[in-house]
N, C-alpha and C. Protein backbone atom coordinates (compact mmCIF):
# COMPACT_ATOMS: atom_id res chain seq x y z
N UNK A 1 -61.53 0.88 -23.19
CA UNK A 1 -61.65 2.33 -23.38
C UNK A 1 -60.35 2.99 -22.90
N UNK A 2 -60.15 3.77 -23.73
CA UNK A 2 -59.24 4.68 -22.95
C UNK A 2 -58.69 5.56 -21.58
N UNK A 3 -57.73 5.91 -21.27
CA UNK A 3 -57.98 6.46 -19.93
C UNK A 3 -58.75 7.68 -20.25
N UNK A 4 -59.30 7.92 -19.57
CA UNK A 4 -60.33 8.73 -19.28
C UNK A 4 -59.58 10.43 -19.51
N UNK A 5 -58.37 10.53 -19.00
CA UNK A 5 -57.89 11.94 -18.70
C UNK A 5 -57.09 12.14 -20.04
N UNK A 6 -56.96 11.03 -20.92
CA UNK A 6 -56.21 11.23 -22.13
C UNK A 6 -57.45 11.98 -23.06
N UNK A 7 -58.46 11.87 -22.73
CA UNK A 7 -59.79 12.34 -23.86
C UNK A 7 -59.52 13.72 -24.10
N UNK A 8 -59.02 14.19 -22.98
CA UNK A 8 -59.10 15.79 -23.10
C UNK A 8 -60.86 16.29 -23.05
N UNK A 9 -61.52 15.37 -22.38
CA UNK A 9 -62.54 15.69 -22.11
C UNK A 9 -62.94 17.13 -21.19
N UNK A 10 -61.94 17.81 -20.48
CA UNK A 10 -62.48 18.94 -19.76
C UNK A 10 -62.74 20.30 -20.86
N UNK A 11 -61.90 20.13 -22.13
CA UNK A 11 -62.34 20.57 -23.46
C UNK A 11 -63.83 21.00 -23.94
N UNK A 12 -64.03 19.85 -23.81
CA UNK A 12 -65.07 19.65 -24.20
C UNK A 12 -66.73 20.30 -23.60
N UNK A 13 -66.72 20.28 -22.15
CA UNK A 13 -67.44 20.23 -21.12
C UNK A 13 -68.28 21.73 -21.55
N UNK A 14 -67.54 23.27 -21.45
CA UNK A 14 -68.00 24.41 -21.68
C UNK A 14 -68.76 24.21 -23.02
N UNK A 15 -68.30 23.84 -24.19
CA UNK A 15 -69.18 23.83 -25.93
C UNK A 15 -70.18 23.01 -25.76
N UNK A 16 -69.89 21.71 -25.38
CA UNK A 16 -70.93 20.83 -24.99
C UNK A 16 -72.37 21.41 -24.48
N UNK A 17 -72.09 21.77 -23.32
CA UNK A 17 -73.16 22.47 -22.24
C UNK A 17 -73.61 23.53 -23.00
N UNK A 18 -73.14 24.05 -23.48
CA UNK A 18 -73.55 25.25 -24.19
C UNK A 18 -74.32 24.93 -25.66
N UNK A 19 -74.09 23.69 -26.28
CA UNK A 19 -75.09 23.33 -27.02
C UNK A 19 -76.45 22.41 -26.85
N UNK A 20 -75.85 22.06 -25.89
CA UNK A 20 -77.30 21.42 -25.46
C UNK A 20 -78.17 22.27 -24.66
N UNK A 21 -77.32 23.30 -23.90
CA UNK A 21 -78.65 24.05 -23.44
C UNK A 21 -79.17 25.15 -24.77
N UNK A 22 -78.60 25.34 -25.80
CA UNK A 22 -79.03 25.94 -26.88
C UNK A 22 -80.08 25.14 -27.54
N UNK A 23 -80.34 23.48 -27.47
CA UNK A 23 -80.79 22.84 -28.09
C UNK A 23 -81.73 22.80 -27.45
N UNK A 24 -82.00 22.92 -26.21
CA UNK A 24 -82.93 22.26 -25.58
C UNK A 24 -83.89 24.09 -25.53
N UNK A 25 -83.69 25.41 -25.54
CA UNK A 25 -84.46 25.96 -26.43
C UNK A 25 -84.90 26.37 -27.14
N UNK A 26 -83.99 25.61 -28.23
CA UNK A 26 -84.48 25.64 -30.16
C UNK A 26 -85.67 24.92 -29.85
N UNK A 27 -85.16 23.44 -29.03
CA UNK A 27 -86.47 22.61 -29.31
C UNK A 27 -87.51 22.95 -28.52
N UNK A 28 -87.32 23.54 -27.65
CA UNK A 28 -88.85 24.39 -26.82
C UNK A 28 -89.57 24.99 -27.74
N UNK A 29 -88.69 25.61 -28.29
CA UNK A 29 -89.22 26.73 -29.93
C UNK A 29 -90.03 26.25 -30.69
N UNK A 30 -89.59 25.23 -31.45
CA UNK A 30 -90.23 23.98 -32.10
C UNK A 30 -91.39 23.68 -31.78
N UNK A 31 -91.10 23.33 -30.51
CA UNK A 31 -92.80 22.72 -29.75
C UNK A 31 -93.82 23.75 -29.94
N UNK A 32 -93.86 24.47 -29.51
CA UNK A 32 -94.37 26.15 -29.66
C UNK A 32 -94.89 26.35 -30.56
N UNK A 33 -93.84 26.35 -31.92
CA UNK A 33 -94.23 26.69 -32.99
C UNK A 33 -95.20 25.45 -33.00
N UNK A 34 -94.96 24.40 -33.49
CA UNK A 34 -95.81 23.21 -33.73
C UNK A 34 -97.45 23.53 -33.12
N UNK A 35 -97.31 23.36 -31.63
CA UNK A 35 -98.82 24.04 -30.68
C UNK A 35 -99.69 24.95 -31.09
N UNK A 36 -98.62 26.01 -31.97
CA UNK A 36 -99.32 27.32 -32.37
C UNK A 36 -100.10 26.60 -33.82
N UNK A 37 -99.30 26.33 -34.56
CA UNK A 37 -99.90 25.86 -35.65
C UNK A 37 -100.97 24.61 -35.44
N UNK A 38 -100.77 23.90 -34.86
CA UNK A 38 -101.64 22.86 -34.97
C UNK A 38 -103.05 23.15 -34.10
N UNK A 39 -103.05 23.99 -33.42
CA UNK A 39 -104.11 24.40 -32.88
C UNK A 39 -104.85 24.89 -34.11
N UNK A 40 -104.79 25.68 -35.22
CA UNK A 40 -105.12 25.98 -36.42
C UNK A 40 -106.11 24.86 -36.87
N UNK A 41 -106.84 25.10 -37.78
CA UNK A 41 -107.79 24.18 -38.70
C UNK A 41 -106.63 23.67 -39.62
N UNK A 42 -105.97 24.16 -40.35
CA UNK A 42 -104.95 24.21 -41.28
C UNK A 42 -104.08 22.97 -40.76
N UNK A 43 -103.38 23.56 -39.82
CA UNK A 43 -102.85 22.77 -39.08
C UNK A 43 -102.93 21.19 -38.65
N UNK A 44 -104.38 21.23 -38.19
CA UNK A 44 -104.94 19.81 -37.71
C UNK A 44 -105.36 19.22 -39.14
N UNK A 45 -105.51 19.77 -40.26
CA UNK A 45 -105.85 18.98 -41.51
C UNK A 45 -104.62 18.42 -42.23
N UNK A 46 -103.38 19.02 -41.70
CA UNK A 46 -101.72 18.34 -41.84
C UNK A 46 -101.24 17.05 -41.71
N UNK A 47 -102.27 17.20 -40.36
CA UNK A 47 -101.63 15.73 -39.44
C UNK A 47 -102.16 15.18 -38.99
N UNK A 48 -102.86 14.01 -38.81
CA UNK A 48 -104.04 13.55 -37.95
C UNK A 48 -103.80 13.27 -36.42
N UNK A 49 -102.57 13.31 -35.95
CA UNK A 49 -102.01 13.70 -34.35
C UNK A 49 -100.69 14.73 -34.68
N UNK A 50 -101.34 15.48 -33.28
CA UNK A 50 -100.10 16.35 -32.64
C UNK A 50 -98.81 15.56 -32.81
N UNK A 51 -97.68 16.54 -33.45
CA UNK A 51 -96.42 15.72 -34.29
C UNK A 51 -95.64 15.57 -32.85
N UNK A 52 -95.67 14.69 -32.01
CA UNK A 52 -94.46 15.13 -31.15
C UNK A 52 -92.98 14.33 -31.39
N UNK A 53 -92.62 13.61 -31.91
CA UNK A 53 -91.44 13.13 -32.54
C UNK A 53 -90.64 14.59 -33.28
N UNK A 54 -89.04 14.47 -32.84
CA UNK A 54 -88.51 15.35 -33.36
C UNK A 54 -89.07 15.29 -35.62
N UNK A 55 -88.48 14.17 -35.51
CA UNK A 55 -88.69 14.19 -37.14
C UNK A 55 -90.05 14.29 -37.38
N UNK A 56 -90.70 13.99 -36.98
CA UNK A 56 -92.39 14.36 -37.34
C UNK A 56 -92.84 15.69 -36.93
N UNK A 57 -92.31 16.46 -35.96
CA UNK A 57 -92.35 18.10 -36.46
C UNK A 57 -91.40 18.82 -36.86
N UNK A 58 -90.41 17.90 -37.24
CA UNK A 58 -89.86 18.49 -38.88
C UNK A 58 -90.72 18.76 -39.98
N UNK A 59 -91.24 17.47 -40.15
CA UNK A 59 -91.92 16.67 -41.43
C UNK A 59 -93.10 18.19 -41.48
N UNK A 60 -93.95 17.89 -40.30
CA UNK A 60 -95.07 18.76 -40.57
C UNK A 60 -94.93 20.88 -40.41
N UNK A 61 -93.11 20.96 -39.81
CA UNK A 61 -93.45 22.44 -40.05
C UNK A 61 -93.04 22.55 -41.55
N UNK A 62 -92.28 21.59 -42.28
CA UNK A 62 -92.31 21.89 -43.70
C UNK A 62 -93.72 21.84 -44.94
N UNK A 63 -94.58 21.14 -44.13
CA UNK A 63 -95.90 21.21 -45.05
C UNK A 63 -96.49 22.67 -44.68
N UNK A 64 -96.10 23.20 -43.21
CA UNK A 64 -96.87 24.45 -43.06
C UNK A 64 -96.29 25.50 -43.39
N UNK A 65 -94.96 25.44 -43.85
CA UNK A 65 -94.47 26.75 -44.47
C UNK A 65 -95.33 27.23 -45.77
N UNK A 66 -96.02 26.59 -46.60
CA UNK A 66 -96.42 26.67 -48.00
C UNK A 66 -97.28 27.21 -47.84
N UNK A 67 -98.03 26.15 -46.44
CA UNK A 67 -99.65 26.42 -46.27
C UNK A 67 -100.20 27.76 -45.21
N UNK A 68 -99.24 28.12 -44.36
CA UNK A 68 -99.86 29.20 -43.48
C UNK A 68 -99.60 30.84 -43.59
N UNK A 69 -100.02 32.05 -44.28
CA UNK A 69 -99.39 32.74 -44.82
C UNK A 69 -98.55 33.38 -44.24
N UNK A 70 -98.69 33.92 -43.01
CA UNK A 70 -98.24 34.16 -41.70
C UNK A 70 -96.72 33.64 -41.84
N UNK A 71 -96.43 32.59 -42.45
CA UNK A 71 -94.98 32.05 -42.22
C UNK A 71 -94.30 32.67 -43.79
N UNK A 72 -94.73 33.16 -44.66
CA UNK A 72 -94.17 33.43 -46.30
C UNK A 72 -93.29 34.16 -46.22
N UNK A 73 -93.04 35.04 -45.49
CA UNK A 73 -91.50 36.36 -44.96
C UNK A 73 -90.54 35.12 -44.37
N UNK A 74 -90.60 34.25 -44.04
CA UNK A 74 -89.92 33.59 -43.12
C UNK A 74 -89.56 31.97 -43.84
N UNK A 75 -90.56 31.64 -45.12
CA UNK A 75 -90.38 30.59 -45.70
C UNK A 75 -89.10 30.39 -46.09
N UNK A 76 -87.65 30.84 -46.56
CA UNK A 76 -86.51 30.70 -46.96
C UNK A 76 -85.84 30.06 -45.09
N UNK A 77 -86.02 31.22 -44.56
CA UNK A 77 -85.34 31.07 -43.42
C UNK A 77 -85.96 29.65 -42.59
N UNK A 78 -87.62 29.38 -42.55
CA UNK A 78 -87.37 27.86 -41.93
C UNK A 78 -86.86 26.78 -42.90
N UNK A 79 -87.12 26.75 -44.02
CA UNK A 79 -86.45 25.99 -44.81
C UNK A 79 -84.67 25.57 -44.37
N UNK A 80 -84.30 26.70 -44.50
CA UNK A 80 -82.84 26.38 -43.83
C UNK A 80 -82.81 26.22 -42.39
N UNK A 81 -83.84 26.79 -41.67
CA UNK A 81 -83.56 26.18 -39.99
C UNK A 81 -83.95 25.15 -39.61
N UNK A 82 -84.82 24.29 -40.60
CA UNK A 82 -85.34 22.60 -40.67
C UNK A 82 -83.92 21.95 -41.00
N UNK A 83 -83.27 22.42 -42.30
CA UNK A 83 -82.15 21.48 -42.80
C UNK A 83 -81.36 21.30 -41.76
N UNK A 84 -80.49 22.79 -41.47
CA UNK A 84 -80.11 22.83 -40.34
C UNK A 84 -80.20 21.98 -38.92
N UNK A 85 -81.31 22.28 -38.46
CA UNK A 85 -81.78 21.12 -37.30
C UNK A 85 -81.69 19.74 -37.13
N UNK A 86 -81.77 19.19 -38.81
CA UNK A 86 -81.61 18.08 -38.75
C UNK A 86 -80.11 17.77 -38.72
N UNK A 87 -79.06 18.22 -39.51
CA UNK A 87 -77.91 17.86 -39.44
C UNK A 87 -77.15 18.48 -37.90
N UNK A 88 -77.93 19.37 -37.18
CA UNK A 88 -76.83 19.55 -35.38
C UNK A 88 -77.50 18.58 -35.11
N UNK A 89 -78.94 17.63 -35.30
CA UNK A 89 -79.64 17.24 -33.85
C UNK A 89 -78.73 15.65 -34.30
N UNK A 90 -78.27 15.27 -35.13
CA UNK A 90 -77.07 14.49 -35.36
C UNK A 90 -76.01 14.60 -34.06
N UNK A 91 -75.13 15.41 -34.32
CA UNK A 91 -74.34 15.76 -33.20
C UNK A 91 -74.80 15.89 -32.21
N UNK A 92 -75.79 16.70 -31.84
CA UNK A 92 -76.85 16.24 -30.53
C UNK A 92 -76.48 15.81 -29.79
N UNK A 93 -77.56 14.62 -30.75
CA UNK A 93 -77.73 12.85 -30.19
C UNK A 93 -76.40 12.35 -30.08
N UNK A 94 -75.57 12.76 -30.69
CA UNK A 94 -73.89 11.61 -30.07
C UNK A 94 -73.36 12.12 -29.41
N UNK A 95 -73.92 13.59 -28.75
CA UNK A 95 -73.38 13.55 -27.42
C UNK A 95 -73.81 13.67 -26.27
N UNK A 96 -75.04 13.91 -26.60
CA UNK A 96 -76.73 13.47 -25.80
C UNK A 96 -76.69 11.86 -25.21
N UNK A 97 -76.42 11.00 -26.12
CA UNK A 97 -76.78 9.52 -26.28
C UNK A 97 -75.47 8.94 -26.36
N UNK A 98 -74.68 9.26 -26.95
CA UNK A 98 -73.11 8.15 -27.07
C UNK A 98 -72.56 8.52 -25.50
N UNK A 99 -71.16 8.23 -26.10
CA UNK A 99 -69.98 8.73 -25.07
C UNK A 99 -68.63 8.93 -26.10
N UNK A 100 -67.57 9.74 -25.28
CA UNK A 100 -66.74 9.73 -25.88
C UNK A 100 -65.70 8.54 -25.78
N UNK A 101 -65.13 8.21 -26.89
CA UNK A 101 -64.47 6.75 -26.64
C UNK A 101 -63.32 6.91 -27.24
N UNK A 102 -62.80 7.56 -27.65
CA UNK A 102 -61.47 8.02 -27.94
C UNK A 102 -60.68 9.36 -28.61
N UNK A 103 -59.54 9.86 -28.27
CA UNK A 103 -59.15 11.16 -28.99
C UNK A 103 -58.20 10.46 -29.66
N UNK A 104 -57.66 11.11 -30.86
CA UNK A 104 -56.46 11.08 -31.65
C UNK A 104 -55.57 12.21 -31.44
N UNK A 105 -54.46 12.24 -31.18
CA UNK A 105 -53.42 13.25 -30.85
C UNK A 105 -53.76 14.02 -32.25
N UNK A 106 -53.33 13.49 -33.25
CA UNK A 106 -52.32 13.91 -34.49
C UNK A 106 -53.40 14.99 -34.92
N UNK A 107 -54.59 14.16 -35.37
CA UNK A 107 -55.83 15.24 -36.05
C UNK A 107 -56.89 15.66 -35.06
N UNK A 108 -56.54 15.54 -33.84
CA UNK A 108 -57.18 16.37 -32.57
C UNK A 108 -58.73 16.04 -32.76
N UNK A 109 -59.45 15.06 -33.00
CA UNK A 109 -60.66 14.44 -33.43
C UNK A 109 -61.03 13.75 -32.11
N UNK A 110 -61.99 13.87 -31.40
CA UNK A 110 -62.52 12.94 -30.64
C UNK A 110 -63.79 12.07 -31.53
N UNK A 111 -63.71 10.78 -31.08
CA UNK A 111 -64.77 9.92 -31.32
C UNK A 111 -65.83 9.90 -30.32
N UNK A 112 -66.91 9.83 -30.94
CA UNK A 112 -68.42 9.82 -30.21
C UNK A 112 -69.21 8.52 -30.45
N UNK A 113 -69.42 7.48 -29.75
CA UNK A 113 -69.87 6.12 -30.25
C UNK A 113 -71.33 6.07 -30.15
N UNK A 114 -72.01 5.79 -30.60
CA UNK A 114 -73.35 5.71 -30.06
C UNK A 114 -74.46 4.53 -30.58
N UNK A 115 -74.91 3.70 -30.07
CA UNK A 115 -75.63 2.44 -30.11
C UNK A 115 -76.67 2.97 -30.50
N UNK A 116 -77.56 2.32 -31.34
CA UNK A 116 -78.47 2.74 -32.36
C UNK A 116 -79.47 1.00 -32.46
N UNK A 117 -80.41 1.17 -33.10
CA UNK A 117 -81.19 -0.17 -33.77
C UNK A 117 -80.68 -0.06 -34.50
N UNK A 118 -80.76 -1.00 -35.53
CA UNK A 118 -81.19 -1.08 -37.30
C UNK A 118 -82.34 -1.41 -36.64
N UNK A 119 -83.20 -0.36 -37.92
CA UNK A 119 -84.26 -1.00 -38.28
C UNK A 119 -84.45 -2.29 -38.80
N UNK A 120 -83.82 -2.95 -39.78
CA UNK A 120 -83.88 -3.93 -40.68
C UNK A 120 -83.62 -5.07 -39.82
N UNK A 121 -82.80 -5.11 -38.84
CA UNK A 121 -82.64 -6.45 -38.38
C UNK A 121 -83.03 -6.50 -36.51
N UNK A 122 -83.85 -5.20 -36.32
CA UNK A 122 -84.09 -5.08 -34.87
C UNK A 122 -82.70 -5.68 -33.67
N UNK A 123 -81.20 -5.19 -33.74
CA UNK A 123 -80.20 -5.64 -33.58
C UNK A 123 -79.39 -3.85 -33.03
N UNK A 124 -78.50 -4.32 -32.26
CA UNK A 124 -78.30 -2.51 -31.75
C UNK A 124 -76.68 -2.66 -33.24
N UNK A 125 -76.31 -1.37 -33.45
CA UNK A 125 -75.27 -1.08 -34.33
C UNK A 125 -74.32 -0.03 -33.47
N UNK A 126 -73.30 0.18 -33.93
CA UNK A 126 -72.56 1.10 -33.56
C UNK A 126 -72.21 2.62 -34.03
N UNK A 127 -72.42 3.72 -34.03
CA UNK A 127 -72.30 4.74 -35.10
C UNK A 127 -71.09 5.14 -34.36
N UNK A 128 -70.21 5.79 -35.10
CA UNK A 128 -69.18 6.44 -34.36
C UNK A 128 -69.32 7.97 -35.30
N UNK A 129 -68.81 9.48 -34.54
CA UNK A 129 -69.13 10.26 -35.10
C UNK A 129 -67.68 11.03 -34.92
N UNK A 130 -66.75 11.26 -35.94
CA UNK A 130 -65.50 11.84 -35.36
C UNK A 130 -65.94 13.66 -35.93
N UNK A 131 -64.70 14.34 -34.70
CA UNK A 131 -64.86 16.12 -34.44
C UNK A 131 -64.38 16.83 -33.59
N UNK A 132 -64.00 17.68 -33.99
CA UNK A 132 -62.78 18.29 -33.38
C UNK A 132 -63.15 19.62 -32.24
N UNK A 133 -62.97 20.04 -31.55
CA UNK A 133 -63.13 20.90 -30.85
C UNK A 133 -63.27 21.93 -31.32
N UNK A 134 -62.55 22.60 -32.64
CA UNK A 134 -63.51 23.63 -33.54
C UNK A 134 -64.90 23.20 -34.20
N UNK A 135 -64.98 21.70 -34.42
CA UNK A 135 -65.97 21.75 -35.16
C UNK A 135 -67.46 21.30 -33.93
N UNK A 136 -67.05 20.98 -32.95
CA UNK A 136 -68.31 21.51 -31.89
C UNK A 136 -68.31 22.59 -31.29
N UNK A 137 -67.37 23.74 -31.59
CA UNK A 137 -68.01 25.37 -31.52
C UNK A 137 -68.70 25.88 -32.75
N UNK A 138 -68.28 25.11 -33.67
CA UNK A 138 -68.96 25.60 -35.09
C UNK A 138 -70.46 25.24 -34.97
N UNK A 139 -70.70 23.97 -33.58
CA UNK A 139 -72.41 23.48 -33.95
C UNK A 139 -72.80 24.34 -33.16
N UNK A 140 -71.99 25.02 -32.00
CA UNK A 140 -72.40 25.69 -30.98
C UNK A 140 -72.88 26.65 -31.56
N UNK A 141 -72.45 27.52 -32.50
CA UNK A 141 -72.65 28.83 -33.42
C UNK A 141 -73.70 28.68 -33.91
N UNK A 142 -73.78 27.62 -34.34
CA UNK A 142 -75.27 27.40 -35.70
C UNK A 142 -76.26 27.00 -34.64
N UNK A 143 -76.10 26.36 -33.20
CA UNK A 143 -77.56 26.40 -32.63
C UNK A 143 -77.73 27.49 -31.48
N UNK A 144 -76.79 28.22 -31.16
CA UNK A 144 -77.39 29.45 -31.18
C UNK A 144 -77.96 30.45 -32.53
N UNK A 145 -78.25 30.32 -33.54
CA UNK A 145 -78.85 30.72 -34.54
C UNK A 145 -80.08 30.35 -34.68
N UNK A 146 -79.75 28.92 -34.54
CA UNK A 146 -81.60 28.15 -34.76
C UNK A 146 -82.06 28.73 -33.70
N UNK A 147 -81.79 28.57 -32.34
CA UNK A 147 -82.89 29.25 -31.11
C UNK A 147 -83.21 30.96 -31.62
N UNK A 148 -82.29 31.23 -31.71
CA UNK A 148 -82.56 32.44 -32.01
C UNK A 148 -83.24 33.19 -33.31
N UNK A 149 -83.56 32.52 -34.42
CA UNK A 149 -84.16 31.97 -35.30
C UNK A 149 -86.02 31.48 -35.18
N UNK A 150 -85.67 30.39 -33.89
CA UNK A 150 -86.66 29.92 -33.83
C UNK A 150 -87.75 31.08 -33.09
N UNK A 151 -87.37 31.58 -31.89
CA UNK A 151 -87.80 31.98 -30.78
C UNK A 151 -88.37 33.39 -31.88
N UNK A 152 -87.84 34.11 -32.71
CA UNK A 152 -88.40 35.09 -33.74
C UNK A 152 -89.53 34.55 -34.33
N UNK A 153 -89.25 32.98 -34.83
CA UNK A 153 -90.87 32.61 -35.59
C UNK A 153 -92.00 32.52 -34.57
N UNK A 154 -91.22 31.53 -33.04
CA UNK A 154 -92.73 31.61 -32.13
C UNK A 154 -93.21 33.17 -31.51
N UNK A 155 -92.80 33.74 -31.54
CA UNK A 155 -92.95 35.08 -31.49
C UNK A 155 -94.08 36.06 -32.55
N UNK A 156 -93.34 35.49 -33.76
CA UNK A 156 -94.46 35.85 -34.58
C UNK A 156 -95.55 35.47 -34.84
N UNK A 157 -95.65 34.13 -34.76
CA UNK A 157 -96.82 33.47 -34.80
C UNK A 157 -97.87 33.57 -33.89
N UNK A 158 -97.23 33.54 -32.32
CA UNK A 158 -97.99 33.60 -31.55
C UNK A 158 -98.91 35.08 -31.06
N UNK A 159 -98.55 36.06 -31.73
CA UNK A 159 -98.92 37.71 -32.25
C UNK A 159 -100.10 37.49 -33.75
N UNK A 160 -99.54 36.51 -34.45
CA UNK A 160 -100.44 36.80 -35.72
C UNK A 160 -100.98 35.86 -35.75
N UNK A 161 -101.44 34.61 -34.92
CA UNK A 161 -102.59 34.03 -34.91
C UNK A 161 -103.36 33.80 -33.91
N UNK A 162 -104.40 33.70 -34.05
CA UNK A 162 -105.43 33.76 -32.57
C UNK A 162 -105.20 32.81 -31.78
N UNK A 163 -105.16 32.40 -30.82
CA UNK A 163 -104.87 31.37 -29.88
C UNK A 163 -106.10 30.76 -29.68
C-alpha cells in the first residue's frame, strides 16, 4: 500500500463524514417509511416479512408506490429517490466497507478497494471504485437530497396513515 500521507486522505475526511452521516438518516427514513407502511394490511400483503435488507426495502417501497394512495403526489419523486439510493449506497459501501488504496496525481482519482463474495463461486473478489474529490461532494449533494426527500415522505405518511 501506499504511504499513507501520499492519499491525500485529510481531503477526504470532511465529504466523507458528511455523507455518511447523511446516509445514515436517509436510511433511518427508509426504515420509517418501510414501519409505516408495513404496519398497513396493504403493506403486510407485499411481503411476507418485515423487509429489513437495504435491497429488500428497496424492492418493497417500489411495489408500494402503485399500491398506497397516500404516496401518488410523491410517486415520480420516490421512483427517483429509490434509483438514486441505489447508485450512492454503492459509494457508501466503498467507503463504509473498503479502504482507500491509492491516489493518482495526474487525474486526482482516489481508489476505493473493497472485498466482496461472488456469489457464484462463494470466494471473496476485489471491487475497486475510482473518484475524485468533486465527485464525492457531488454524492454528498445528492444524499443530502435523499434525506431530505426522504424525511418529507416519513412525515407524510406518518400524518396520513393511522398508526
Amino acid at each position: 500500500m501506499a504511504d499513507i500521507t501520499a492519499l491525500h486522505l485529510d481531503k477526504l475526511y470532511y465529504p466523507v463524514g458528511e455523507l455518511i452521516i447523511n446516509w445514515s438518516v436517509f436510511d433511518h427514513q427508509l426504515v420509517l417509511i418501510v414501519a409505516i407502511l408495513y404496519q398497513n394490511d396493504t403493506g403486510r400483503s407485499l411481503e411476507r416479512q418485515l423487509p429489513r435488507e437495504f435491497s429488500r426495502r428497496i424492492r418493497f417501497l417500489r411495489k408500494c408506490i402503485t399500491r398506497f394512495p397516500q404516496l401518488s403526489q410523491y410517486a415520480d419523486g420516490m421512483r427517483n429517490m429509490l434509483d438514486a439510493a441505489k447508485e450512492v449506497s454503492i459509494v457508501r459501501d466503498a467507503l463504509v466497507h473498503g479502504a482507500v488504496s491509492s491516489y493518482d496525481k495526474k487525474d486526482q482519482c482516489y481508489s476505493l478497494k473493497k472485498l466482496d463474495i461472488a456469489k457464484t463461486d462463494d470466494m471473496h473478489e476485489a471491487k475497486t471504485i475510482r473518484m475524485t474529490l468533486e465527485d464525492v461532494q457531488e454524492y454528498v449533494i445528492q444524499s443530502q437530497s435523499l434525506m431530505s426527500f426522504a424525511i418529507q415522505i416519513s412525515d407524510h405518511l406518518a400524518n396520513a396513515l393511522p398508526s
